[in-house]
Protein backbone atom coordinates (compact mmCIF):
# COMPACT_ATOMS: atom_id res chain seq x y z
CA UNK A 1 -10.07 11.29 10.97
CA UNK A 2 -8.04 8.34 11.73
CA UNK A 3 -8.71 6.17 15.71
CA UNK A 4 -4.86 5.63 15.55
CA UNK A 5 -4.17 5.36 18.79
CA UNK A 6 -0.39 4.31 20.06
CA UNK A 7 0.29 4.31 23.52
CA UNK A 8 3.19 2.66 25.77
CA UNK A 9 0.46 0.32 27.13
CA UNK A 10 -0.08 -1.38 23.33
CA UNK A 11 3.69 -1.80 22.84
CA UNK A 12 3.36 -3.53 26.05
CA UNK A 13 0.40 -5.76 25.26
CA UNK A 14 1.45 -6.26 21.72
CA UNK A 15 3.82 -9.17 20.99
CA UNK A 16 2.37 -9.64 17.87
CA UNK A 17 4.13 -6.93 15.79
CA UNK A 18 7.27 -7.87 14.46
CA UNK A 19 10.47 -5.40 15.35
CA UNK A 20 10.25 -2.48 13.37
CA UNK A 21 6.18 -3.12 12.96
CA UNK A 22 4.99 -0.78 15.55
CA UNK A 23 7.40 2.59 14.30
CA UNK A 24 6.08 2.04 10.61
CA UNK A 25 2.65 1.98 12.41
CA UNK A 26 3.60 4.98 14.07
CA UNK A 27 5.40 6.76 11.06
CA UNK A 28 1.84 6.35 9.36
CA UNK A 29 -0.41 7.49 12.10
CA UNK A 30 2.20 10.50 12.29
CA UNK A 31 1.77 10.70 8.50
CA UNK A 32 -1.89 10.79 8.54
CA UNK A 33 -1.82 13.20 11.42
CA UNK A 34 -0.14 15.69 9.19
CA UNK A 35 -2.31 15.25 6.35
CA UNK A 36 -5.33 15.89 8.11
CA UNK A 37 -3.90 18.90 10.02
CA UNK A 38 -2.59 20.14 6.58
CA UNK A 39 -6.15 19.59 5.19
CA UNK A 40 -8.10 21.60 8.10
CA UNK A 41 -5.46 24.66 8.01
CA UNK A 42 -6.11 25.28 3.90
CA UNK A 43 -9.94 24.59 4.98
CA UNK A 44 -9.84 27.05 7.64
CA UNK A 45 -8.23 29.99 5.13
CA UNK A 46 -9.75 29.24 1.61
């Protein structure tokens, strides 16, 4: 369960990410995302 949270008001705020920063951070919250849905569906029919 990750609080990964990325809305258009933190790239706003955020001018402390370098360029390219903020899509890794949102290729890993995507990432994790998809693990933990993967996880729950083979949960759900074991």
């Amino acid at each position: 369960m990750s609080d990964i949270q990325i809305t258009p008001e933190v790239r706003k705020k955020d001018k402390v990410l370098e360029p390219g920063q903020l899509e890794l951070l949102e290729a890993f919250a995507l990432s994790q995302a998809a693990v933990e849905a993967t996880a729950l569906s083979r949960l759900r029919h074991a």
